[in-house]
PDB file of N, CA and C in Angstrom:
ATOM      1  N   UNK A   1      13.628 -11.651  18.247  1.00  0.00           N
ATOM      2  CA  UNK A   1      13.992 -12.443  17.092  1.00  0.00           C
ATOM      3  C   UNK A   1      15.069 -13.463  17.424  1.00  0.00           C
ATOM      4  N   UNK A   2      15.496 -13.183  18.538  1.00  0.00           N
ATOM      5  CA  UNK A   2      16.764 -13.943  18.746  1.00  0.00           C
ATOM      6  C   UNK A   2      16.179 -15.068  19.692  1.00  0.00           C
ATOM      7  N   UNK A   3      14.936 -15.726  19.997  1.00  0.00           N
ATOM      8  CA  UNK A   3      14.316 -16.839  20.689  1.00  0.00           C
ATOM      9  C   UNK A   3      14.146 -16.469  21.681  1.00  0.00           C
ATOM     10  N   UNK A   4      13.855 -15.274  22.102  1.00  0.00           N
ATOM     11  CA  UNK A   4      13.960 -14.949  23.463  1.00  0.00           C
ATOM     12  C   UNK A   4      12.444 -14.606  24.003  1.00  0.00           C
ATOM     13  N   UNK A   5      11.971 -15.331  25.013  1.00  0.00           N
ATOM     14  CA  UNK A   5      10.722 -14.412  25.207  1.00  0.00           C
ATOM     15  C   UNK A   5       9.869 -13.126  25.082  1.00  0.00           C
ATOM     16  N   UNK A   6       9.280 -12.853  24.800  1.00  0.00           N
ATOM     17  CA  UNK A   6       9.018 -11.043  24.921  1.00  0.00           C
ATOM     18  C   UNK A   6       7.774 -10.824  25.967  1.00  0.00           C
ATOM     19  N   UNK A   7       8.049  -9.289  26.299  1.00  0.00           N
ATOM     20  CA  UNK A   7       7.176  -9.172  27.702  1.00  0.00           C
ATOM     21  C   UNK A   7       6.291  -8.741  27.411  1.00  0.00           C
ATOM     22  N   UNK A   8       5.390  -9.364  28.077  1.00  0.00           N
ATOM     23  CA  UNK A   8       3.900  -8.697  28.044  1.00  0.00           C
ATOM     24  C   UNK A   8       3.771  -7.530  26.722  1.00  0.00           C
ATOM     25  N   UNK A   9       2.440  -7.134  26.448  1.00  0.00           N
ATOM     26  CA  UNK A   9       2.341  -6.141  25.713  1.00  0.00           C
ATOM     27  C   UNK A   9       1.956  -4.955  26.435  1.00  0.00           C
ATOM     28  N   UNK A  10       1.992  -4.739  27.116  1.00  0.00           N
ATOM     29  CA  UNK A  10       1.803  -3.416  28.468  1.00  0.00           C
ATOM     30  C   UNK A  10       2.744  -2.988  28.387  1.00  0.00           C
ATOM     31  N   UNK A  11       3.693  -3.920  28.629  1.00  0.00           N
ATOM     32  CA  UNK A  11       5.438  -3.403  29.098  1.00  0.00           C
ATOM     33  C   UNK A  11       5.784  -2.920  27.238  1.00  0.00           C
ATOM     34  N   UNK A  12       5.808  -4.038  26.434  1.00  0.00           N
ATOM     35  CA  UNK A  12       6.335  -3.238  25.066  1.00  0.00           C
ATOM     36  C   UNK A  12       5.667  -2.384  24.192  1.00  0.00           C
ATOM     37  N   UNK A  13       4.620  -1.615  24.614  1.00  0.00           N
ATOM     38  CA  UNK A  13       4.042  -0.266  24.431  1.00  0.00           C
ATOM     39  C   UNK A  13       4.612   1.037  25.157  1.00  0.00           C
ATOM     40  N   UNK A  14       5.328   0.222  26.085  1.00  0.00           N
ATOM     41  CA  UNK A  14       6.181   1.505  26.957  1.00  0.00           C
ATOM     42  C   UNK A  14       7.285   1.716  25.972  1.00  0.00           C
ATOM     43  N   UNK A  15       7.798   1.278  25.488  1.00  0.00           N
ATOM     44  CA  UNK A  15       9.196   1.167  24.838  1.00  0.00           C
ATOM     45  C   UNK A  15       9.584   1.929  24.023  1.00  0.00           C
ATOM     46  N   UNK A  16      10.417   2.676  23.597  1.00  0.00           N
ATOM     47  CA  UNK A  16      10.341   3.474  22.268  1.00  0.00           C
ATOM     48  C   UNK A  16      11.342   2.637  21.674  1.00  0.00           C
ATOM     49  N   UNK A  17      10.530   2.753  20.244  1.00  0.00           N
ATOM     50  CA  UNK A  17      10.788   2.054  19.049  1.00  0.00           C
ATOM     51  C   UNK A  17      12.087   2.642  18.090  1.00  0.00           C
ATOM     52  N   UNK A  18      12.765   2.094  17.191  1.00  0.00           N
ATOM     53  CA  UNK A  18      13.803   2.421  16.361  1.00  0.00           C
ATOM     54  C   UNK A  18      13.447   2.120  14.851  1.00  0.00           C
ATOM     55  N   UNK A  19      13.109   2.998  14.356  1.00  0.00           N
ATOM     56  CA  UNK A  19      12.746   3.224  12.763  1.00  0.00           C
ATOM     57  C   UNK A  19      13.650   2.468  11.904  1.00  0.00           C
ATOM     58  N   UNK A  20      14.634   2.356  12.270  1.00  0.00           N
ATOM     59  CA  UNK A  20      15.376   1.779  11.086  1.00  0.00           C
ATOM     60  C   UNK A  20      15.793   0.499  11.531  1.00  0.00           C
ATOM     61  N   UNK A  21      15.277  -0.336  12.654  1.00  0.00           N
ATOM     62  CA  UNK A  21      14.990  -1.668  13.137  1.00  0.00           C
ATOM     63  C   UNK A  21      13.886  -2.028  12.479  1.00  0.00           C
ATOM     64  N   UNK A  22      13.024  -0.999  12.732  1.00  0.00           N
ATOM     65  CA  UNK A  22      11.494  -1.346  12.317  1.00  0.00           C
ATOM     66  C   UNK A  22      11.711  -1.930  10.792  1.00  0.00           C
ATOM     67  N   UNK A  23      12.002  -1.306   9.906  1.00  0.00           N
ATOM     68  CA  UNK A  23      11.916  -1.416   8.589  1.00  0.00           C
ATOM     69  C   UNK A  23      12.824  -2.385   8.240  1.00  0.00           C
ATOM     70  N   UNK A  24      13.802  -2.946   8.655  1.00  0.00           N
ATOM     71  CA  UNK A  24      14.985  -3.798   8.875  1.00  0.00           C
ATOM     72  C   UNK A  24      14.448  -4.934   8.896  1.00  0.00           C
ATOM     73  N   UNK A  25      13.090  -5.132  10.084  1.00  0.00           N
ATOM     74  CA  UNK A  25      12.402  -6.097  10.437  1.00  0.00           C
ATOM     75  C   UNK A  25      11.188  -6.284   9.343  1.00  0.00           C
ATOM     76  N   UNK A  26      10.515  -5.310   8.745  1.00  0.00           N
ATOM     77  CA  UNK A  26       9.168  -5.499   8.161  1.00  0.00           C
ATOM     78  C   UNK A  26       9.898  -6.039   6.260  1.00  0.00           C
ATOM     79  N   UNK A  27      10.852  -5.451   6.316  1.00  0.00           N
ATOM     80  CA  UNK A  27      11.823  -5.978   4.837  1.00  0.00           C
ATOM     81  C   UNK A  27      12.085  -7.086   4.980  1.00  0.00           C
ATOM     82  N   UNK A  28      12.928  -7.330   6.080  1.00  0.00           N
ATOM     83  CA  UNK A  28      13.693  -8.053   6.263  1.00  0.00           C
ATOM     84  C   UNK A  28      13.352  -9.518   6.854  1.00  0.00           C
ATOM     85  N   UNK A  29      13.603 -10.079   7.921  1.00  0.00           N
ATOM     86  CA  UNK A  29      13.656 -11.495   9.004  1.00  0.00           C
ATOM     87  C   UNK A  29      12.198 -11.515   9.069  1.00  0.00           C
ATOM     88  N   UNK A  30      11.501 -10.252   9.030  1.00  0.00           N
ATOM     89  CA  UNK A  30       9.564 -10.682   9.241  1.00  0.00           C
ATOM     90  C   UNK A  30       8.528 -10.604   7.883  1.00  0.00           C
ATOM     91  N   UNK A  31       9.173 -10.453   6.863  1.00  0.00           N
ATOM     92  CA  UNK A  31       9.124 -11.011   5.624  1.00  0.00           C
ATOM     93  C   UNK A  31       7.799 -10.560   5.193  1.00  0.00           C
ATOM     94  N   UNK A  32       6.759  -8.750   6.197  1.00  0.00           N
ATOM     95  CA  UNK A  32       5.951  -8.461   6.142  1.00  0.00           C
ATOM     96  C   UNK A  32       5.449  -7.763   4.622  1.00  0.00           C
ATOM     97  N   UNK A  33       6.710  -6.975   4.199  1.00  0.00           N
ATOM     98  CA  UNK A  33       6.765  -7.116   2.718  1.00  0.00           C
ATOM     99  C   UNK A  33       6.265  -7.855   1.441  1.00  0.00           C
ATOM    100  N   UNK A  34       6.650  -9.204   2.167  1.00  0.00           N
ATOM    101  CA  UNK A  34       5.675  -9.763   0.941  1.00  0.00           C
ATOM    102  C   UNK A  34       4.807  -9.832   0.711  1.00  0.00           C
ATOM    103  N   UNK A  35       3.367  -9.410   1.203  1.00  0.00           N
ATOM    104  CA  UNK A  35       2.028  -9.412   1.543  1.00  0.00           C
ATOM    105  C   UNK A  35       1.931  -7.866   1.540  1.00  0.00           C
ATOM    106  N   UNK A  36       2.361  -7.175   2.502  1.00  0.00           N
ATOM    107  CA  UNK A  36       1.771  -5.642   2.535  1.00  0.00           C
ATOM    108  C   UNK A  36       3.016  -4.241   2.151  1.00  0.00           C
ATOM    109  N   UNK A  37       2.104  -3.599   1.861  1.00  0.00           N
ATOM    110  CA  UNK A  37       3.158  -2.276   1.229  1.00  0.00           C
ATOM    111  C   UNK A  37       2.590  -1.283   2.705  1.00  0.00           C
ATOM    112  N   UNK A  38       4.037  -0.462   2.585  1.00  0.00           N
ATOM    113  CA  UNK A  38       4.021  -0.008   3.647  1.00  0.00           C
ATOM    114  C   UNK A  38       5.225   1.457   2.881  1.00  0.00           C
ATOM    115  N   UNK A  39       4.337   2.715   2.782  1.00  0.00           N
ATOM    116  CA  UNK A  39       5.546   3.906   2.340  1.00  0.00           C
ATOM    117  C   UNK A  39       5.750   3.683   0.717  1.00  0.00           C
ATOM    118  N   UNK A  40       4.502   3.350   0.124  1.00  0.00           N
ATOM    119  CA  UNK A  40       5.246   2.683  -1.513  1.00  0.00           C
ATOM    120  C   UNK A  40       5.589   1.607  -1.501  1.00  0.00           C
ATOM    121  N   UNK A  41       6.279   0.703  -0.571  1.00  0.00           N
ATOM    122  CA  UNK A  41       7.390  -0.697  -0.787  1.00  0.00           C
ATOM    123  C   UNK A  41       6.779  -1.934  -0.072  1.00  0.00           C
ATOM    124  N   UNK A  42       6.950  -2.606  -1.062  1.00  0.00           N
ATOM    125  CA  UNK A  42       6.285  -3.798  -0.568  1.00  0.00           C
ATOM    126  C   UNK A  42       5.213  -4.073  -1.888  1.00  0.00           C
ATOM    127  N   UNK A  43       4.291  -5.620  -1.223  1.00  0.00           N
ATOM    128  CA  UNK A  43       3.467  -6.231  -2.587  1.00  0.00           C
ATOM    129  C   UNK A  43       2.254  -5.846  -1.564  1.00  0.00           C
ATOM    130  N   UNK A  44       1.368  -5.694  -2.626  1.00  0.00           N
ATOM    131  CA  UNK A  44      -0.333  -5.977  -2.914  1.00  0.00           C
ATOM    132  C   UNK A  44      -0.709  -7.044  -2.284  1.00  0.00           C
ATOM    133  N   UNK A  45      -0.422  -7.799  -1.846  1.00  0.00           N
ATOM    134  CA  UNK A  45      -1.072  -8.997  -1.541  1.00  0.00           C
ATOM    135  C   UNK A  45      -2.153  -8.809  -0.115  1.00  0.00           C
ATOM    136  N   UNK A  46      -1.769  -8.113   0.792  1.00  0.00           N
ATOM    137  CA  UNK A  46      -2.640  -7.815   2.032  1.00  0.00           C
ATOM    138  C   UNK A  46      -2.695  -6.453   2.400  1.00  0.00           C
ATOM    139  N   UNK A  47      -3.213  -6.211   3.161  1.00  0.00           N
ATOM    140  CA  UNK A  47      -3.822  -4.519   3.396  1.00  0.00           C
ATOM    141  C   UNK A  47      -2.618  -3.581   3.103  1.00  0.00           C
ATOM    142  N   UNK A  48      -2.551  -2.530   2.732  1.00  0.00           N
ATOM    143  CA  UNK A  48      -1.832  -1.734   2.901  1.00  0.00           C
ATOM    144  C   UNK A  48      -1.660  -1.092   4.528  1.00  0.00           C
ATOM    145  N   UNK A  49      -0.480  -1.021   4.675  1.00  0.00           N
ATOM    146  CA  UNK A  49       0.022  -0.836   6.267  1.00  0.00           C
ATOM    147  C   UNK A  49       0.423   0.369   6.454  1.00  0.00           C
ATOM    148  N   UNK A  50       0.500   1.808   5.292  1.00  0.00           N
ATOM    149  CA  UNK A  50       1.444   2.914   5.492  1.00  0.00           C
ATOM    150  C   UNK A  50       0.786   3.511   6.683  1.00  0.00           C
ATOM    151  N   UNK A  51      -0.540   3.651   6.927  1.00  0.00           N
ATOM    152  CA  UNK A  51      -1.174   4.650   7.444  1.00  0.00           C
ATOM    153  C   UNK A  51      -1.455   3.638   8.922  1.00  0.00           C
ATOM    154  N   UNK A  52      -1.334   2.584   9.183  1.00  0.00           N
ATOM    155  CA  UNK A  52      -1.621   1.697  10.305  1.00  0.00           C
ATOM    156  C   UNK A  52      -1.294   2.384  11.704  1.00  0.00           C
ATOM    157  N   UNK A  53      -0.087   3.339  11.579  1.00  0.00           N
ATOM    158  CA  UNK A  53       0.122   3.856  12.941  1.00  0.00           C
ATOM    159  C   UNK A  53      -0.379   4.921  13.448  1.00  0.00           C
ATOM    160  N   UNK A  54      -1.035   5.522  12.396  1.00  0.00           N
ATOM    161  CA  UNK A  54      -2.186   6.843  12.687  1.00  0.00           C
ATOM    162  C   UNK A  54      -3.430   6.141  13.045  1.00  0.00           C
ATOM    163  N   UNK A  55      -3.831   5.151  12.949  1.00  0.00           N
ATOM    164  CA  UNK A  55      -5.051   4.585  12.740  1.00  0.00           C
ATOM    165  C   UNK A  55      -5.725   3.701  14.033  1.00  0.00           C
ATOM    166  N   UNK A  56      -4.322   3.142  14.245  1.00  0.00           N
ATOM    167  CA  UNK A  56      -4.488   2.326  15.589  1.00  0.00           C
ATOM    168  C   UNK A  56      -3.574   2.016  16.493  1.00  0.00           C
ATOM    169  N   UNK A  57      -3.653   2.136  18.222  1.00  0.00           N
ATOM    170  CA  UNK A  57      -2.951   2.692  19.037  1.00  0.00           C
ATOM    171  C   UNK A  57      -1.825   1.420  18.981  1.00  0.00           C
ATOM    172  N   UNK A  58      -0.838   1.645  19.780  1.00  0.00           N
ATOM    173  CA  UNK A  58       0.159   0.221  19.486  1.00  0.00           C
ATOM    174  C   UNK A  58      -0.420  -0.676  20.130  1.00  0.00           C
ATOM    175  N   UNK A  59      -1.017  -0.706  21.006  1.00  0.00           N
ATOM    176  CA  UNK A  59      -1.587  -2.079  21.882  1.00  0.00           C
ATOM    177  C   UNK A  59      -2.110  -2.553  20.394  1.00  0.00           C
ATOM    178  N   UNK A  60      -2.945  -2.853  19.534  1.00  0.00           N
ATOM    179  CA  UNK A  60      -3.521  -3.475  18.904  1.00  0.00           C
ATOM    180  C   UNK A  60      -2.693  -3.990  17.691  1.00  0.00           C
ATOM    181  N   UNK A  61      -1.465  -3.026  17.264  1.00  0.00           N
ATOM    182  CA  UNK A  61      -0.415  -3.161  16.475  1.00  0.00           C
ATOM    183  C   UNK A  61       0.303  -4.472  17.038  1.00  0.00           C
ATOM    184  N   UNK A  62       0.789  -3.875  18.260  1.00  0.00           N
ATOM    185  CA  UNK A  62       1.523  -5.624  18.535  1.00  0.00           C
ATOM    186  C   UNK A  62       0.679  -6.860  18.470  1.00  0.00           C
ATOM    187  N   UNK A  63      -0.707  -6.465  19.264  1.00  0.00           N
ATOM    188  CA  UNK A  63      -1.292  -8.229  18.929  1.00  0.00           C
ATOM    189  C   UNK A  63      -1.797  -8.416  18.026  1.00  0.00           C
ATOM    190  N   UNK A  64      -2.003  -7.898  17.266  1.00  0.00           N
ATOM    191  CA  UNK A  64      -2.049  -8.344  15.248  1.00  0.00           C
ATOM    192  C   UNK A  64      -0.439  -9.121  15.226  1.00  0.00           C
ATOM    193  N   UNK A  65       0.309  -8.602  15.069  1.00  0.00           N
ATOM    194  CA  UNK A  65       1.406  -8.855  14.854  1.00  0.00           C
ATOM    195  C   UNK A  65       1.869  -9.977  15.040  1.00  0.00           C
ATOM    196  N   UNK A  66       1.826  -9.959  17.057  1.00  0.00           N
ATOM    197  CA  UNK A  66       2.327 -10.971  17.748  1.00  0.00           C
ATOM    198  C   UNK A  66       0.958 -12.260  17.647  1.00  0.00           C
ATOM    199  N   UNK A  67       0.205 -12.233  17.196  1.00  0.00           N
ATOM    200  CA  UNK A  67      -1.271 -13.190  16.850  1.00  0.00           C
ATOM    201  C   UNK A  67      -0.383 -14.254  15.902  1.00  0.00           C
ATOM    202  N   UNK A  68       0.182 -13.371  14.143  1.00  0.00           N
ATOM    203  CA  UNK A  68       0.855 -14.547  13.578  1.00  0.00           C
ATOM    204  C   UNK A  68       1.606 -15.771  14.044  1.00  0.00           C
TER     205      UNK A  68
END
């Protein structure tokens, strides 16, 4: 978020993640909220996301993501 390149998606599937970044980010600076609910919170406007990480492995999570 800070303009900085990011590595490959190989390398940031290795990574372990921080829950309360995560949500920091999907509320917050990535403004994913406004479109999808995720845990109850959030709008209607695009798929619901609660169940997204049972569903599909992270490789495909980041390049959805990183696609926008």
């Amino acid at each position: 978020m800070g303009g900085e390149k990011l590595p490959p998606v190989a390398e940031l599937v290795k990574r372990k993640g921080n829950p309360a970044h995560g949500k920091n980010a999907f509320f917050g600076a990535g403004t994913c909220a406004k479109c999808h609910i995720a845990n109850g919170e959030g709008e209607a406007v695009g798929p619901n996301l609660s169940c997204v990480g049972a569903t599909l492995p992270c490789e495909a999570i980041y390049q959805s993501v990183l696609a926008r």
